[in-house]
Protein backbone atom coordinates (compact mmCIF):
# COMPACT_ATOMS: atom_id res chain seq x y z
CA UNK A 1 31.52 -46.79 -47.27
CA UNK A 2 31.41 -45.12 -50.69
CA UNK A 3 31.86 -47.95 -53.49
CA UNK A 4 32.57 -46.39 -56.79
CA UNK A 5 33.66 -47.60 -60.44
CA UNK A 6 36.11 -45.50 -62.34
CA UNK A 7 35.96 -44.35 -65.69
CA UNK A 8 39.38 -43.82 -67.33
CA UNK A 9 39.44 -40.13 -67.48
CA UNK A 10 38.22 -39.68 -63.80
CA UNK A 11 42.08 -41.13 -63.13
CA UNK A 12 43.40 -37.92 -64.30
CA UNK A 13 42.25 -35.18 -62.07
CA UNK A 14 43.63 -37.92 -58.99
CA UNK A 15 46.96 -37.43 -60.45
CA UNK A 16 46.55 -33.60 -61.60
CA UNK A 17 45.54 -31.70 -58.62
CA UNK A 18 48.09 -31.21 -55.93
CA UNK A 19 47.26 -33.48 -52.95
CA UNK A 20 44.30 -35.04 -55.01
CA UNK A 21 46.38 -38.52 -54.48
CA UNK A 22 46.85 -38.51 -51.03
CA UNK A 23 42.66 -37.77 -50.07
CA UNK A 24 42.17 -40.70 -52.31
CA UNK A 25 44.75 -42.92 -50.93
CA UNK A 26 43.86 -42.06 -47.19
CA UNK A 27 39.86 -42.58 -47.43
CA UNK A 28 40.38 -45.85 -49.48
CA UNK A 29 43.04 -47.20 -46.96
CA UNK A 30 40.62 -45.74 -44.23
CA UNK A 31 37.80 -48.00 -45.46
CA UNK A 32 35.59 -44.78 -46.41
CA UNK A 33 36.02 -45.46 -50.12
CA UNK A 34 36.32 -48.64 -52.49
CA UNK A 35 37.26 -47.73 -56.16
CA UNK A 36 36.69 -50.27 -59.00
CA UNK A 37 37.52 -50.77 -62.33
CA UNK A 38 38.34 -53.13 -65.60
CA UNK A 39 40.17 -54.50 -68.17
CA UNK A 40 39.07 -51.38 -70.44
CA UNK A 41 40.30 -48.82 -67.83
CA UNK A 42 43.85 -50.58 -68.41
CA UNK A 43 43.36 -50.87 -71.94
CA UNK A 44 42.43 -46.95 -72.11
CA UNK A 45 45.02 -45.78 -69.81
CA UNK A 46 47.61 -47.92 -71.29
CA UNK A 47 47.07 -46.58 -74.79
CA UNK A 48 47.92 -42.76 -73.16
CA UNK A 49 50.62 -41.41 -75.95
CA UNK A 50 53.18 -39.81 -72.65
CA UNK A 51 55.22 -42.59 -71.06
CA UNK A 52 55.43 -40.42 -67.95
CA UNK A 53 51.92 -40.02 -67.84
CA UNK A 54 50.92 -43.30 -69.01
CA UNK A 55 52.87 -44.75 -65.91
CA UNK A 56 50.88 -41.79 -63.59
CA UNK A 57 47.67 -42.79 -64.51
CA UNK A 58 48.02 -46.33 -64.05
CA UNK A 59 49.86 -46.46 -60.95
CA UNK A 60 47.10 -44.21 -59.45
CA UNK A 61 44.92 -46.68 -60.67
CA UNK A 62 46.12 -49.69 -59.27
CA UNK A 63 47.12 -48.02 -56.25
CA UNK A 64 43.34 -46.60 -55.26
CA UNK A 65 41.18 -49.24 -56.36
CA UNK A 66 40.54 -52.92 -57.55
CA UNK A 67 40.11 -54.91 -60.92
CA UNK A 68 36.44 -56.44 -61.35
CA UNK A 69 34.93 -57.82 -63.88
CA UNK A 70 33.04 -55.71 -66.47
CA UNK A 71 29.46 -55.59 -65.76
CA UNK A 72 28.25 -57.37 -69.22
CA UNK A 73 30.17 -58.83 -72.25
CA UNK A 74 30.41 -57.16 -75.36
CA UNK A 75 32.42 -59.07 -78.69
CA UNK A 76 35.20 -57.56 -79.63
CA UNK A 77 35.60 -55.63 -76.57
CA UNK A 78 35.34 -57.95 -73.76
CA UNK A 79 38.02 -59.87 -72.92
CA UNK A 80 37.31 -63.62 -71.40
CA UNK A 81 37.43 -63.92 -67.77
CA UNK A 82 37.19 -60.68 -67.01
CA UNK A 83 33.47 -59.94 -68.14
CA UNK A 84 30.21 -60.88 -66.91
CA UNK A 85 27.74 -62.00 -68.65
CA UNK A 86 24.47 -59.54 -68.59
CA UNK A 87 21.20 -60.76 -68.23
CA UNK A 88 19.80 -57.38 -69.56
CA UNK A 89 21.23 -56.82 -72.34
CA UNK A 90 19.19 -53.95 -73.27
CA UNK A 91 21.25 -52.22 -70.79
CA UNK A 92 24.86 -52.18 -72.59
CA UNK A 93 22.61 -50.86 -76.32
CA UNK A 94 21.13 -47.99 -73.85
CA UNK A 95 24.70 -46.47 -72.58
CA UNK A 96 26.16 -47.24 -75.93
CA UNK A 97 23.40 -45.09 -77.53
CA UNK A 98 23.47 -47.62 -80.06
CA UNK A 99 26.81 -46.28 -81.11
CA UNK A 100 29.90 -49.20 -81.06
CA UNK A 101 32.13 -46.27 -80.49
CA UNK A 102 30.83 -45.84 -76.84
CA UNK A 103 31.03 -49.71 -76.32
CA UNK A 104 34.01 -49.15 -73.82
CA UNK A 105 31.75 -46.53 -71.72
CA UNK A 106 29.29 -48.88 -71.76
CA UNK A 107 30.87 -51.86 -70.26
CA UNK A 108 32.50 -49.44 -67.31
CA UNK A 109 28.70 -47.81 -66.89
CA UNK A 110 27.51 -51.64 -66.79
CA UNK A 111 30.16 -52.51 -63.57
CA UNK A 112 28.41 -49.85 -61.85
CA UNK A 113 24.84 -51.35 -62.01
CA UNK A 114 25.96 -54.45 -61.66
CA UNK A 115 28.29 -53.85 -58.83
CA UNK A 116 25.19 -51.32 -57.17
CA UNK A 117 27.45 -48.58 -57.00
CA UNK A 118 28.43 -45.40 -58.56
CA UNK A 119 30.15 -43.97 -61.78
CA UNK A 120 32.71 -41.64 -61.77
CA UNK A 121 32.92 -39.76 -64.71
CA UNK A 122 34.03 -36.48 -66.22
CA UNK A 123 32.48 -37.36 -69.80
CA UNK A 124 29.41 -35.22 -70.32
CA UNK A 125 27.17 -37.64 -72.68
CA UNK A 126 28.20 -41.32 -70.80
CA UNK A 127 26.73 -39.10 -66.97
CA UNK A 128 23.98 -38.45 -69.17
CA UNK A 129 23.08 -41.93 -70.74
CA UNK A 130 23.69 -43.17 -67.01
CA UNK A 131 21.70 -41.31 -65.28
CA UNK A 132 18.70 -41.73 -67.80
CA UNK A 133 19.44 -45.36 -66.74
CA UNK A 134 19.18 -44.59 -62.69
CA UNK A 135 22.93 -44.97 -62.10
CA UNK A 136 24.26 -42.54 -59.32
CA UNK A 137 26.61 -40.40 -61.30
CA UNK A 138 29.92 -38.02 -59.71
CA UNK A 139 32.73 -35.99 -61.60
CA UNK A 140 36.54 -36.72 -60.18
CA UNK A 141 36.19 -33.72 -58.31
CA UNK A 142 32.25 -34.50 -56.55
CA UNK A 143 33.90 -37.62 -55.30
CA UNK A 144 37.58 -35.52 -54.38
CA UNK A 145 34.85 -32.81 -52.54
CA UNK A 146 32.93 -35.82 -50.92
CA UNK A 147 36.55 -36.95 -49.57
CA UNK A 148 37.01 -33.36 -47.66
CA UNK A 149 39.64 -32.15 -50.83
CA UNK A 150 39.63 -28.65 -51.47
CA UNK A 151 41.48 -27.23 -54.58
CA UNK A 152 44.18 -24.52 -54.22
CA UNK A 153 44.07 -22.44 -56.98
């Protein structure tokens, strides 16, 4: 089985690309695929200016996958019961690049080392600060390809 944490914006190719939904909702009711995410993917998607889409992105959401706790706690971000607390703390600093503006990248990059699993991503910079950190990284559409999904232009 394929276990994978979500970042927010690897929700909206899911709900983009024509029949992008139903691979994801067969291989995850199949047992070939466990999505995860956290407070801050709700938090993100629920801040999404478009009603329409707003309600899109977090149906798919809730629909595909699972709420976890975050992988480490981070004031001002974290909200209580729904954050672990992180031993290595060294690790949240490293995919934050130091930069409090990333903090929310950081805590979803944090599930996926502490849940052993990998990130999917479509943000450049966070697949790079994860990887430099050994997490197994995959774009919406590695993990749509993985699935058997093949784009019609």
């Amino acid at each position: 089985m394929r276990r994978a944490v979500l970042d927010s914006n690897a929700v909206d190719p899911f709900i983009d690309l024509t029949g992008a939904q139903d691979v994801v909702r067969v291989a995850v009711r199949s047992g070939q695929l466990e999505l995860l995410f956290t407070h801050v993917n709700i938090d993100e998607l629920a801040a999404t200016p478009d009603a329409d889409r707003r309600s899109r992105l977090l149906l798919a959401l809730v629909d595909f996958g699972h709420l976890v706790p975050t992988g480490a706690f981070a004031v001002d971000f974290s909200r209580l019961g729904h954050a672990r607390l992180m031993d290595d703390a060294d690790v949240v600093e490293a995919l934050r690049s130091r930069n409090v503006d990333h903090t929310r990248d950081a805590l979803i990059a944090s599930t996926a080392v502490f849940e052993k699993c990998a990130l999917v991503t479509n943000e450049k910079r966070l697949t790079a600060r994860a990887r430099d950190r050994g997490i197994e990284v995959l774009s919406s559409l590695d993990l749509l390809h993985e699935l058997g999904f093949t784009s019609n232009p």
